[in-house]
ModelCIF file with pLDDT and N, C-alpha, C, O atoms, coordinates in Angstrom:
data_MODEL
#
_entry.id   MODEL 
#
_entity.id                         1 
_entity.type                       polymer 
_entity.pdbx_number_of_molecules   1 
#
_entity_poly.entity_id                      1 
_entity_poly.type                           'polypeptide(L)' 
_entity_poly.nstd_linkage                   no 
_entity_poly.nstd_monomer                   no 
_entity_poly.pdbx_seq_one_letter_code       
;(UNK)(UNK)(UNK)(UNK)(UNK)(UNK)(UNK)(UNK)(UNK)(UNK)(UNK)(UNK)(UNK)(UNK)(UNK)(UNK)
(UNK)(UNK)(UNK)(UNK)(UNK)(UNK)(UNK)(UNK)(UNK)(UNK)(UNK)(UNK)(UNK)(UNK)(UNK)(UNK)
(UNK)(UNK)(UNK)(UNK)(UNK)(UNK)(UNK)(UNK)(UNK)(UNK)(UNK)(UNK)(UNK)(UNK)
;
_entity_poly.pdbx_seq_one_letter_code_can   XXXXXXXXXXXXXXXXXXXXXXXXXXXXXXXXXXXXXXXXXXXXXX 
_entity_poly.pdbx_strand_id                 A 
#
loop_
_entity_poly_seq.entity_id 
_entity_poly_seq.num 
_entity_poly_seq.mon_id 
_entity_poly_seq.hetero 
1 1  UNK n 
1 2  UNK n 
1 3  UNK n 
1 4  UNK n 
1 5  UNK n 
1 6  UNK n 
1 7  UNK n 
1 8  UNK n 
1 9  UNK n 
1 10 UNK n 
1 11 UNK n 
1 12 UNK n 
1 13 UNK n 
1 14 UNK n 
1 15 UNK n 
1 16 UNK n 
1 17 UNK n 
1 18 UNK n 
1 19 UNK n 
1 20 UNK n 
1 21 UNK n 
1 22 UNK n 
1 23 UNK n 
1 24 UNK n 
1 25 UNK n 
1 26 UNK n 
1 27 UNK n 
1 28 UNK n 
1 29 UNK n 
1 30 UNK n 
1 31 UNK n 
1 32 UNK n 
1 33 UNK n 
1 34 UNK n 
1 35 UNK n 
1 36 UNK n 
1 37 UNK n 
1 38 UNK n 
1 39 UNK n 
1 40 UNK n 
1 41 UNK n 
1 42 UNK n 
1 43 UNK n 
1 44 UNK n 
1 45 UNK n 
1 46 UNK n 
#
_struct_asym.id          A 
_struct_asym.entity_id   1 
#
loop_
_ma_qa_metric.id 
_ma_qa_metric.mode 
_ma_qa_metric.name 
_ma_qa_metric.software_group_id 
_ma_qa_metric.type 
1 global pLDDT . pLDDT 
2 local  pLDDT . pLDDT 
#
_ma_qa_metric_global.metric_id      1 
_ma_qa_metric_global.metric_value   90.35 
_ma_qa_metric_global.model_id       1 
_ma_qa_metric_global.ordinal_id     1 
#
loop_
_ma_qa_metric_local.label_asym_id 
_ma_qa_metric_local.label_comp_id 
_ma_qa_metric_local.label_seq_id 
_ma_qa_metric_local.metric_id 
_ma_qa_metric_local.metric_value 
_ma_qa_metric_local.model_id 
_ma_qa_metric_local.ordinal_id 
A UNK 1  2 88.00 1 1  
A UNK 2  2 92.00 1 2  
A UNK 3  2 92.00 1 3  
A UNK 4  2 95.00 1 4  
A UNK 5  2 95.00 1 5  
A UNK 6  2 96.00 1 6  
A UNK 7  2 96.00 1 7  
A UNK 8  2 96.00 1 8  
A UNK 9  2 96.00 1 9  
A UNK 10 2 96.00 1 10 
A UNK 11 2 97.00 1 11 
A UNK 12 2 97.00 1 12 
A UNK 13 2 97.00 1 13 
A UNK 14 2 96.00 1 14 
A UNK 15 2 96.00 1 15 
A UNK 16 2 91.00 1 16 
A UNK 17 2 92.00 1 17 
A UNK 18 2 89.00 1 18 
A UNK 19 2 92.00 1 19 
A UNK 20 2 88.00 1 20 
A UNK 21 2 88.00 1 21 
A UNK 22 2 83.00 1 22 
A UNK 23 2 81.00 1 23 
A UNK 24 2 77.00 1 24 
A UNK 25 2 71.00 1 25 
A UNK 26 2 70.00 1 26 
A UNK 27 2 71.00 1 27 
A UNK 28 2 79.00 1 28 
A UNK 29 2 83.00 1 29 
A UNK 30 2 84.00 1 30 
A UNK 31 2 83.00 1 31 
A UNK 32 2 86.00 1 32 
A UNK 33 2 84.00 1 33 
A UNK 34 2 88.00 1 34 
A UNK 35 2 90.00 1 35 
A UNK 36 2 92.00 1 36 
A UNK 37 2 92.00 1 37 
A UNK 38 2 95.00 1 38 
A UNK 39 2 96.00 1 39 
A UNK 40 2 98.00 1 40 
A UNK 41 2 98.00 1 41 
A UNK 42 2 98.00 1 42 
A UNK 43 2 98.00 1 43 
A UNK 44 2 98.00 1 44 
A UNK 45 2 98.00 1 45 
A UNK 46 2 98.00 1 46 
#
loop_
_atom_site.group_PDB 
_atom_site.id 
_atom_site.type_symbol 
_atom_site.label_atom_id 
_atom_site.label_alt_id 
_atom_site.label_comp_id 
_atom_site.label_asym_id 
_atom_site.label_entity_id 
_atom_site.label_seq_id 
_atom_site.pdbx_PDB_ins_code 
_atom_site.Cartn_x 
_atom_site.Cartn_y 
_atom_site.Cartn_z 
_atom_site.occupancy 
_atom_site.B_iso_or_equiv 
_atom_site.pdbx_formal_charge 
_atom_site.auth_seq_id 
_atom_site.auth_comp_id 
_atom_site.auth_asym_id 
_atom_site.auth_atom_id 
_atom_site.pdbx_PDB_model_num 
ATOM 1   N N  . UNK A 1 1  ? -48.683 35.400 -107.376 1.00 88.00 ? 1  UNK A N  1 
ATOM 2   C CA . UNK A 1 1  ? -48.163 34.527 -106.345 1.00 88.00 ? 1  UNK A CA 1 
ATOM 3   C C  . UNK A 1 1  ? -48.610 34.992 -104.968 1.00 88.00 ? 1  UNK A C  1 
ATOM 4   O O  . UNK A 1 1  ? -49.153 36.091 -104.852 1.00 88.00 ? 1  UNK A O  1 
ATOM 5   N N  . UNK A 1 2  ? -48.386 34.138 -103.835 1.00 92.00 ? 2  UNK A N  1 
ATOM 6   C CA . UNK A 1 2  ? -48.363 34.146 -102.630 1.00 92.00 ? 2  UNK A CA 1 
ATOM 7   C C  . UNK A 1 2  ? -47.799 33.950 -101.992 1.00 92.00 ? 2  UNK A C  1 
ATOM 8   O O  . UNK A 1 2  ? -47.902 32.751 -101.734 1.00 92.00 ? 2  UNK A O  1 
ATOM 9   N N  . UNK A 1 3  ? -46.730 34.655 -101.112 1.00 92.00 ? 3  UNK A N  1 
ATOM 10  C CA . UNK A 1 3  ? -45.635 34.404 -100.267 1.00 92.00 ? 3  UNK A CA 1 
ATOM 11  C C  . UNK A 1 3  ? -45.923 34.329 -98.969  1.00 92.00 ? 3  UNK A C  1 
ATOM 12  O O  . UNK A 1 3  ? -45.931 35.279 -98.186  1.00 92.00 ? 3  UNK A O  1 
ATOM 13  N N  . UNK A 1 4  ? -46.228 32.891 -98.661  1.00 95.00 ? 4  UNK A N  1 
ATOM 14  C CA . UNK A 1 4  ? -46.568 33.775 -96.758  1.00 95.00 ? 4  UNK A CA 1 
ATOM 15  C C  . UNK A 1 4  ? -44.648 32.473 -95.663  1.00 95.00 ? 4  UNK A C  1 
ATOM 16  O O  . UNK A 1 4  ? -44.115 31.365 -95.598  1.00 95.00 ? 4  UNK A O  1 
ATOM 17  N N  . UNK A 1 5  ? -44.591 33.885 -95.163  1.00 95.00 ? 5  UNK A N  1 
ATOM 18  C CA . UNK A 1 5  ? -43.470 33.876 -94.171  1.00 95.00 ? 5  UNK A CA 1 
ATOM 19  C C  . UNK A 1 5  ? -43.949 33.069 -93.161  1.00 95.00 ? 5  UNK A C  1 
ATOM 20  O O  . UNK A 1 5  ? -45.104 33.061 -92.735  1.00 95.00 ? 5  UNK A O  1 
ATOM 21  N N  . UNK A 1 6  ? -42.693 32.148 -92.661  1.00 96.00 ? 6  UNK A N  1 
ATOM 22  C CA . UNK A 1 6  ? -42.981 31.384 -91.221  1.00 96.00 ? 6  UNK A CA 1 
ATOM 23  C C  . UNK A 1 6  ? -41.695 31.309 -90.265  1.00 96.00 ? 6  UNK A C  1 
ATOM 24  O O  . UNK A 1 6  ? -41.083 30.248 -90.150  1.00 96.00 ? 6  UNK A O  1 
ATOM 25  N N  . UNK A 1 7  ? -41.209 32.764 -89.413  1.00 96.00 ? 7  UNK A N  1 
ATOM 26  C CA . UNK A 1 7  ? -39.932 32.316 -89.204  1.00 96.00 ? 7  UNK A CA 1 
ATOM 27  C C  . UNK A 1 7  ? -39.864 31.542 -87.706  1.00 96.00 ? 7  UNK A C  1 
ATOM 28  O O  . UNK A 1 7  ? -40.654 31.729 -86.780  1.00 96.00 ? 7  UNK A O  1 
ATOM 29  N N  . UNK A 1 8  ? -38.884 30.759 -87.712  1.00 96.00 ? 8  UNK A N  1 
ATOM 30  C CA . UNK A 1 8  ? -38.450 29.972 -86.650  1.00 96.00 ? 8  UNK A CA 1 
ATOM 31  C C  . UNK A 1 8  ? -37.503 30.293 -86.077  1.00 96.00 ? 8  UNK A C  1 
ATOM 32  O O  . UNK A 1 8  ? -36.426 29.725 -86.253  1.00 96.00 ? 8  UNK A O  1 
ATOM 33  N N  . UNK A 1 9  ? -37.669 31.280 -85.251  1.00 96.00 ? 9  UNK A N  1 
ATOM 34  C CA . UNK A 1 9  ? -36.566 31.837 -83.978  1.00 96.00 ? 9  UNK A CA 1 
ATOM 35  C C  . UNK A 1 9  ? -35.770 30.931 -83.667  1.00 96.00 ? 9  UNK A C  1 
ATOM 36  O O  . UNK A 1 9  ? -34.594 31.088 -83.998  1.00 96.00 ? 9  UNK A O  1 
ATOM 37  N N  . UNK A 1 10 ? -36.133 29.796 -82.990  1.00 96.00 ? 10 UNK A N  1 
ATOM 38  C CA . UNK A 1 10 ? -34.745 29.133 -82.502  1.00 96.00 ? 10 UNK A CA 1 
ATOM 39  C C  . UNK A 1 10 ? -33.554 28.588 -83.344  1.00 96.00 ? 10 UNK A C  1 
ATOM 40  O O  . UNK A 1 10 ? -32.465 28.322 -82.836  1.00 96.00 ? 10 UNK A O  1 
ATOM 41  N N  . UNK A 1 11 ? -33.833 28.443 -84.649  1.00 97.00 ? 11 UNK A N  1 
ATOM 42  C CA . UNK A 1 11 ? -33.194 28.113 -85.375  1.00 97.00 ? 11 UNK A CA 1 
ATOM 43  C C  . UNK A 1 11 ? -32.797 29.520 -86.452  1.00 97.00 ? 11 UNK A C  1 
ATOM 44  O O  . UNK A 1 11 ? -32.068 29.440 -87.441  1.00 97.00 ? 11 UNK A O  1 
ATOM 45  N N  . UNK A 1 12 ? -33.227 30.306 -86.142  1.00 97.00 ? 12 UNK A N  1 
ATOM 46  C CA . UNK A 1 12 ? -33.074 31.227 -87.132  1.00 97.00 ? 12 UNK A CA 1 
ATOM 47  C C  . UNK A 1 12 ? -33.022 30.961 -88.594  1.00 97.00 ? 12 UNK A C  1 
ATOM 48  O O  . UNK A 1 12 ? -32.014 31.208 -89.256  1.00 97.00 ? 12 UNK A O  1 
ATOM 49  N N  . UNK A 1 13 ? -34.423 30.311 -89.242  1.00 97.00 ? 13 UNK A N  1 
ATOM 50  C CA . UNK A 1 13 ? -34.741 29.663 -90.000  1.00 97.00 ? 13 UNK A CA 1 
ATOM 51  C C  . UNK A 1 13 ? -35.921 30.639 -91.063  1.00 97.00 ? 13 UNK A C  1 
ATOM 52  O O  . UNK A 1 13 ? -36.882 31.133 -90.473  1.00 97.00 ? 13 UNK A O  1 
ATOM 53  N N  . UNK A 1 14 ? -35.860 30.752 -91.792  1.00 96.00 ? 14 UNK A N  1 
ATOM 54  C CA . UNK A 1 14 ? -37.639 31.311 -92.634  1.00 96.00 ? 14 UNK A CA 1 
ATOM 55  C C  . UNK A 1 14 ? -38.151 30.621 -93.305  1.00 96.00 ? 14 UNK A C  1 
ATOM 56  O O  . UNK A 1 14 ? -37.514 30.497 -94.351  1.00 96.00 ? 14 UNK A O  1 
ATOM 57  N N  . UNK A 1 15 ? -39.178 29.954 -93.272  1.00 96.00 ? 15 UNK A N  1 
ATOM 58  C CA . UNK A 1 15 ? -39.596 29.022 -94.305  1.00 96.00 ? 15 UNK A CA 1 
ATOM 59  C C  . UNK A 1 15 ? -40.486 29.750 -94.759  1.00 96.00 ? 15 UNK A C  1 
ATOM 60  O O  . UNK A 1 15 ? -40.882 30.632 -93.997  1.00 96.00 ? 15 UNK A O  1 
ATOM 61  N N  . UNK A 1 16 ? -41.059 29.666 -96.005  1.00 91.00 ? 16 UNK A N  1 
ATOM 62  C CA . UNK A 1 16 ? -41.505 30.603 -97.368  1.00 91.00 ? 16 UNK A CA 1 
ATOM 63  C C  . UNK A 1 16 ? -42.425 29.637 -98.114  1.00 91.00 ? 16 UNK A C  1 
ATOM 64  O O  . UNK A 1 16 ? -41.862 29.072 -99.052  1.00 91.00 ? 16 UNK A O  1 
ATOM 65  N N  . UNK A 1 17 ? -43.241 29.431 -97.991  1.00 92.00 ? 17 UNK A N  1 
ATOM 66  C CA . UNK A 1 17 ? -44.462 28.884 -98.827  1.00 92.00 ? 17 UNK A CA 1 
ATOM 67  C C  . UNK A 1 17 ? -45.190 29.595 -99.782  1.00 92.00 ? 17 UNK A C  1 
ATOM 68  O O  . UNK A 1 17 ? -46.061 30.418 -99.500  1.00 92.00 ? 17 UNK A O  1 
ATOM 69  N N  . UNK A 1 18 ? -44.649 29.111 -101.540 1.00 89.00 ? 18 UNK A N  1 
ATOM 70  C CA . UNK A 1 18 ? -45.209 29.831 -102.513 1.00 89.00 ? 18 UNK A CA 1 
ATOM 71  C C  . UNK A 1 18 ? -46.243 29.413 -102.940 1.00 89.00 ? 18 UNK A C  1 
ATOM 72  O O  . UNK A 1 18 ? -46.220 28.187 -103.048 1.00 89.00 ? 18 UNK A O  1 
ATOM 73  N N  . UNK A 1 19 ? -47.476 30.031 -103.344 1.00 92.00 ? 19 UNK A N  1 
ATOM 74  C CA . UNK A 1 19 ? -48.222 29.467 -104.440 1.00 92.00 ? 19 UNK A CA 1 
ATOM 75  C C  . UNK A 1 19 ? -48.432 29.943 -105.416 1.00 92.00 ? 19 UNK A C  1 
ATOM 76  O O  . UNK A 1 19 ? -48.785 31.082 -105.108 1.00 92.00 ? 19 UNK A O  1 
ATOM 77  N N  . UNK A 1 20 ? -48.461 29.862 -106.409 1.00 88.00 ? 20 UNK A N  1 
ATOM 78  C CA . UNK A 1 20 ? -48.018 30.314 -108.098 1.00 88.00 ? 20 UNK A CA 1 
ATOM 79  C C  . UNK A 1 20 ? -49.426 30.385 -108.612 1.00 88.00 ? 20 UNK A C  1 
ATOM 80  O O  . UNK A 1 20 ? -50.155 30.119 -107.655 1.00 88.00 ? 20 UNK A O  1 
ATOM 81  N N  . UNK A 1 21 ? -49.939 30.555 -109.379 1.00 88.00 ? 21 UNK A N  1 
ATOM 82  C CA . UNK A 1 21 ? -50.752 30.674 -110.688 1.00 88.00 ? 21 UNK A CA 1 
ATOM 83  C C  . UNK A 1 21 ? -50.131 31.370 -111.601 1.00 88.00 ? 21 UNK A C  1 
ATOM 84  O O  . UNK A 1 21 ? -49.662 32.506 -111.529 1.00 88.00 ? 21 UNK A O  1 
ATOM 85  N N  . UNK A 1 22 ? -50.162 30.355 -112.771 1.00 83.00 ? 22 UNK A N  1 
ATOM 86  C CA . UNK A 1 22 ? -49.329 30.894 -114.238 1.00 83.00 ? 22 UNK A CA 1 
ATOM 87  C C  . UNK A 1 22 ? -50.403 30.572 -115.048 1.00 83.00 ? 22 UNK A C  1 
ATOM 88  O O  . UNK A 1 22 ? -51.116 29.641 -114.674 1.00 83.00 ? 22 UNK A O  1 
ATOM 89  N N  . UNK A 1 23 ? -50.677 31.165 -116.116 1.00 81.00 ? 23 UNK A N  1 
ATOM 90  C CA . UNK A 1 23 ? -51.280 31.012 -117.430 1.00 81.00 ? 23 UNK A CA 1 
ATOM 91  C C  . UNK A 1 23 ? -50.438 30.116 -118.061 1.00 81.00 ? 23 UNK A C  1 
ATOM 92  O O  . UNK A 1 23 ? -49.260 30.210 -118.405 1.00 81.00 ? 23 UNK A O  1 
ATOM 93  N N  . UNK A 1 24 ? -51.300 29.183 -118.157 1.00 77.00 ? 24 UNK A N  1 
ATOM 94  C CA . UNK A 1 24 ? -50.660 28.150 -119.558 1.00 77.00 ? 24 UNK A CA 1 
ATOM 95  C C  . UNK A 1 24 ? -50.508 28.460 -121.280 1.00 77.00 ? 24 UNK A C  1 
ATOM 96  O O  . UNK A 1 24 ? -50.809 29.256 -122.169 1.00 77.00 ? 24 UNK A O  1 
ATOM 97  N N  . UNK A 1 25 ? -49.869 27.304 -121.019 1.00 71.00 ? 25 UNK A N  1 
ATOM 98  C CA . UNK A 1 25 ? -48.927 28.338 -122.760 1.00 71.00 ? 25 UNK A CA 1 
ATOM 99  C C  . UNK A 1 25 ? -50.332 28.633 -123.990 1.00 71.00 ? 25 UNK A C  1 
ATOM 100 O O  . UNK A 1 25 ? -50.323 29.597 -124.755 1.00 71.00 ? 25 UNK A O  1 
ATOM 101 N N  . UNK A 1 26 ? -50.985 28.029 -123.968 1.00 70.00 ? 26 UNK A N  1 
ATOM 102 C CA . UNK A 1 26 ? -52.262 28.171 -124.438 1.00 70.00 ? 26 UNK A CA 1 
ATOM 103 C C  . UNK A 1 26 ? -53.534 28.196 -123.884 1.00 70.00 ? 26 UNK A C  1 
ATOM 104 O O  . UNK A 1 26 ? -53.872 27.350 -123.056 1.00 70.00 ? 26 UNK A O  1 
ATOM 105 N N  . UNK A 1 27 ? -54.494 29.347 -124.369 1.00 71.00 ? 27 UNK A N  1 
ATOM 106 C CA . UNK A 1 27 ? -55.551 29.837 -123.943 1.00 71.00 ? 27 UNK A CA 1 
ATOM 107 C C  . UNK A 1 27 ? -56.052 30.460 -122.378 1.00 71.00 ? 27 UNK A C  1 
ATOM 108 O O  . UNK A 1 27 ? -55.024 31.106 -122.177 1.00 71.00 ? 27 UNK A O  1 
ATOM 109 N N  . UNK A 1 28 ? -56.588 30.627 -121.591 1.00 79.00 ? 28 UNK A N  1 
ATOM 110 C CA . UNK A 1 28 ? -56.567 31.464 -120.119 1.00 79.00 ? 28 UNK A CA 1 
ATOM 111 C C  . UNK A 1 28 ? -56.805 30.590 -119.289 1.00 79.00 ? 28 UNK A C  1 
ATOM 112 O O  . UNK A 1 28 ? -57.843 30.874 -118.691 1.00 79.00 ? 28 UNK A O  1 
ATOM 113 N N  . UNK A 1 29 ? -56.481 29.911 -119.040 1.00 83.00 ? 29 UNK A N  1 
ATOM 114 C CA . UNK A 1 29 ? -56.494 28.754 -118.348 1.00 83.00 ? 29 UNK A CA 1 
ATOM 115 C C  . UNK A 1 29 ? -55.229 28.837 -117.294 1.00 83.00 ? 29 UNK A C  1 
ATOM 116 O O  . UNK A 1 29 ? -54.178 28.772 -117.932 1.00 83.00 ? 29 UNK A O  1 
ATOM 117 N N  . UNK A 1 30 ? -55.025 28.952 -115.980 1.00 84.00 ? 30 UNK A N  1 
ATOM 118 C CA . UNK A 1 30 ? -54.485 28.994 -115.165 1.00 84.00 ? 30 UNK A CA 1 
ATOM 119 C C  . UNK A 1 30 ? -53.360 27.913 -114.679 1.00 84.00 ? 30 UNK A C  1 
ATOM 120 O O  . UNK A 1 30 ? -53.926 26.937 -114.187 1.00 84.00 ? 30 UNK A O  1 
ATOM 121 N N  . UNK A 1 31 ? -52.317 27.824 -114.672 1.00 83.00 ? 31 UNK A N  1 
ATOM 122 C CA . UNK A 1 31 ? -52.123 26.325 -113.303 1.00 83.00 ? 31 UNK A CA 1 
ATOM 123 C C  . UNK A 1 31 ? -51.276 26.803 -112.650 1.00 83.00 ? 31 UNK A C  1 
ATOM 124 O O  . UNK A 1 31 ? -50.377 27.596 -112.928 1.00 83.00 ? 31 UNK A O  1 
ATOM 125 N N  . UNK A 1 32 ? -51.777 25.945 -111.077 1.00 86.00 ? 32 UNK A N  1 
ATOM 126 C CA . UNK A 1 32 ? -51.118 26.551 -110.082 1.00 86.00 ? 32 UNK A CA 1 
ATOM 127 C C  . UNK A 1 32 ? -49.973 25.388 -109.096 1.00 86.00 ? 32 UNK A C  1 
ATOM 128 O O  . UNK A 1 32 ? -50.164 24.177 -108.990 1.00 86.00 ? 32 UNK A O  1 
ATOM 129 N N  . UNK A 1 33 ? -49.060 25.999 -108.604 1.00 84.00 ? 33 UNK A N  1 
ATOM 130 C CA . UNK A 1 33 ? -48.479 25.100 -108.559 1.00 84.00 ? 33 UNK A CA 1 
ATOM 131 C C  . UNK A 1 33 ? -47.669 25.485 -106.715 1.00 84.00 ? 33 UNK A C  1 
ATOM 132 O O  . UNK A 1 33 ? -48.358 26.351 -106.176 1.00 84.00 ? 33 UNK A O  1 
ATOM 133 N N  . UNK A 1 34 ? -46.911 25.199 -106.131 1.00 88.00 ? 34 UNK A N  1 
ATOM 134 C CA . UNK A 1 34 ? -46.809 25.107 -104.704 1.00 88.00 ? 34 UNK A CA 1 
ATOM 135 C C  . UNK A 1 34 ? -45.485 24.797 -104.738 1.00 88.00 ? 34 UNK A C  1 
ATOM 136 O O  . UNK A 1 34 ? -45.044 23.878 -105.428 1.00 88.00 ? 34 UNK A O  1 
ATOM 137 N N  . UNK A 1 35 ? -44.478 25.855 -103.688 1.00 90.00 ? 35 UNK A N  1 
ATOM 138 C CA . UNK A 1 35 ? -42.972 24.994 -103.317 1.00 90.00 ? 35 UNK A CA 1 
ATOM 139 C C  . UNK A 1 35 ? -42.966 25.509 -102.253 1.00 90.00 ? 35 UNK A C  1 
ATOM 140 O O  . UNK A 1 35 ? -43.563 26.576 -102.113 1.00 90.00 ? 35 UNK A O  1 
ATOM 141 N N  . UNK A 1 36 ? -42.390 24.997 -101.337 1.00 92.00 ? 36 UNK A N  1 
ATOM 142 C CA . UNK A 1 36 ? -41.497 25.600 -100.193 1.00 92.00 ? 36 UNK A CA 1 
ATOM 143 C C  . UNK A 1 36 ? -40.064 25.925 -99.969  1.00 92.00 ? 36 UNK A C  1 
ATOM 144 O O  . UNK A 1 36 ? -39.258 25.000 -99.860  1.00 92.00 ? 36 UNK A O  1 
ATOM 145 N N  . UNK A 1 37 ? -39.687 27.142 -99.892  1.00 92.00 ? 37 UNK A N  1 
ATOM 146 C CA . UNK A 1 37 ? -38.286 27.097 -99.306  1.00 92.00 ? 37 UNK A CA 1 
ATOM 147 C C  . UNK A 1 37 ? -37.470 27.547 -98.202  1.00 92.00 ? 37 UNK A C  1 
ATOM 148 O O  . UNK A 1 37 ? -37.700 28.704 -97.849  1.00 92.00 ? 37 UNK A O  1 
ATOM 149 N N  . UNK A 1 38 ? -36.721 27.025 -97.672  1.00 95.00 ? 38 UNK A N  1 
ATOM 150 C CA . UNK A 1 38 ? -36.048 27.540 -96.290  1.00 95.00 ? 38 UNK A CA 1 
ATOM 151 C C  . UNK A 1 38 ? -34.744 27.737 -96.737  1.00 95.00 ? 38 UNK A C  1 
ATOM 152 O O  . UNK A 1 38 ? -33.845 27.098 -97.283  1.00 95.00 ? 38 UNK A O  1 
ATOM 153 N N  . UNK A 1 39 ? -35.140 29.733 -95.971  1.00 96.00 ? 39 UNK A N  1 
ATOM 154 C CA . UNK A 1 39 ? -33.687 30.299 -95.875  1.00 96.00 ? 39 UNK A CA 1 
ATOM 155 C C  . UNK A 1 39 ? -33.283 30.114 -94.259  1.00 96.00 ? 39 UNK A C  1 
ATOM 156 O O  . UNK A 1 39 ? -34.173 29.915 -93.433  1.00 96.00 ? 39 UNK A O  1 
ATOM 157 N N  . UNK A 1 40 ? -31.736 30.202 -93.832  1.00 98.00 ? 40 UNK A N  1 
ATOM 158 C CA . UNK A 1 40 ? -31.304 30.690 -92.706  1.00 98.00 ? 40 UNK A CA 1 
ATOM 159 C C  . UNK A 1 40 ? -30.522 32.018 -92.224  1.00 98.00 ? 40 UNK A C  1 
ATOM 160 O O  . UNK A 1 40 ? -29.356 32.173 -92.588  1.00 98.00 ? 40 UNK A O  1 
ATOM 161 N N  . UNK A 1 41 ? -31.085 32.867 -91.502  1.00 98.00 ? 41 UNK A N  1 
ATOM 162 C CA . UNK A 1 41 ? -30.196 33.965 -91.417  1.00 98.00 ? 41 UNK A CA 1 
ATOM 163 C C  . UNK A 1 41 ? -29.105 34.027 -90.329  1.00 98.00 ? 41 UNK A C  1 
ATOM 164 O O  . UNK A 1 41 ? -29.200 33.500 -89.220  1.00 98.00 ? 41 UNK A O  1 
ATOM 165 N N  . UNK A 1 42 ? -27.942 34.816 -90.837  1.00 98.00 ? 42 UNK A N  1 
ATOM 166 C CA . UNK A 1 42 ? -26.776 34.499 -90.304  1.00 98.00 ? 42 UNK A CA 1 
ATOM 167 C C  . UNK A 1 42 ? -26.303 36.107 -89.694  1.00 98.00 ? 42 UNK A C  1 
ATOM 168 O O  . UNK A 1 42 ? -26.432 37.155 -90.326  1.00 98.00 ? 42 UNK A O  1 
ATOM 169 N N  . UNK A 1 43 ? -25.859 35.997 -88.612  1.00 98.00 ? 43 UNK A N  1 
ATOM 170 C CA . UNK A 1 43 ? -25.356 36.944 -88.109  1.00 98.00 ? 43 UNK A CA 1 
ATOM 171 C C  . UNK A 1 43 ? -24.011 37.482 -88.542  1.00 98.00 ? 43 UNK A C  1 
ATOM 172 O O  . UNK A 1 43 ? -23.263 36.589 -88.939  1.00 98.00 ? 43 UNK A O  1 
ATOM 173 N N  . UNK A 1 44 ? -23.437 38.855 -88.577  1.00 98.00 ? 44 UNK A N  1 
ATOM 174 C CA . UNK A 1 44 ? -22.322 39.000 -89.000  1.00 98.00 ? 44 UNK A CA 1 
ATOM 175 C C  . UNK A 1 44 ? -20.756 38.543 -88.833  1.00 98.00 ? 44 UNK A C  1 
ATOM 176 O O  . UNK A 1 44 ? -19.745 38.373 -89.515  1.00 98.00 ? 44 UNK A O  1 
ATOM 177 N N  . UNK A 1 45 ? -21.211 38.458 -87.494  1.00 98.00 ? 45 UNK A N  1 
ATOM 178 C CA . UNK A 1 45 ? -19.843 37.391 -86.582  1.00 98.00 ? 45 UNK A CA 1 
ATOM 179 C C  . UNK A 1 45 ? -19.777 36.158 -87.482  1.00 98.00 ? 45 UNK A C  1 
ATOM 180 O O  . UNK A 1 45 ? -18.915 35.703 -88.234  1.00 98.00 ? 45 UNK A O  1 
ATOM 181 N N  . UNK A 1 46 ? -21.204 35.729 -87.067  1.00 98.00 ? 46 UNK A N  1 
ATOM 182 C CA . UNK A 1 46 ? -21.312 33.972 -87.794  1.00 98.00 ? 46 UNK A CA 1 
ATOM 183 C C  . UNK A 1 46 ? -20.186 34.299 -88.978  1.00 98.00 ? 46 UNK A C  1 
ATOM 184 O O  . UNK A 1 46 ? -19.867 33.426 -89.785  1.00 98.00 ? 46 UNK A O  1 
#
């Protein structure tokens, strides 16, 4: 995989763009596949 970080200060936001390569269930053959997800970080007060 590939994780690349994108954080957004004003919002105190991280967005996380994966890209995968998995071996398929048969023979070496690769597929790759893509998600994004957004965390928010929270301060302790918050």
């Amino acid at each position: 995989f590939i994780w690349e970080n994108y954080y957004h200060a004003r919002e105190h936001v991280n967005e996380y763009d994966l890209t995968v390569f998995a071996r398929e269930t048969q023979g070496d053959l690769f597929g790759r596949f893509f998600e994004t997800h957004y965390q928010r970080g929270y301060t302790l007060e918050e």
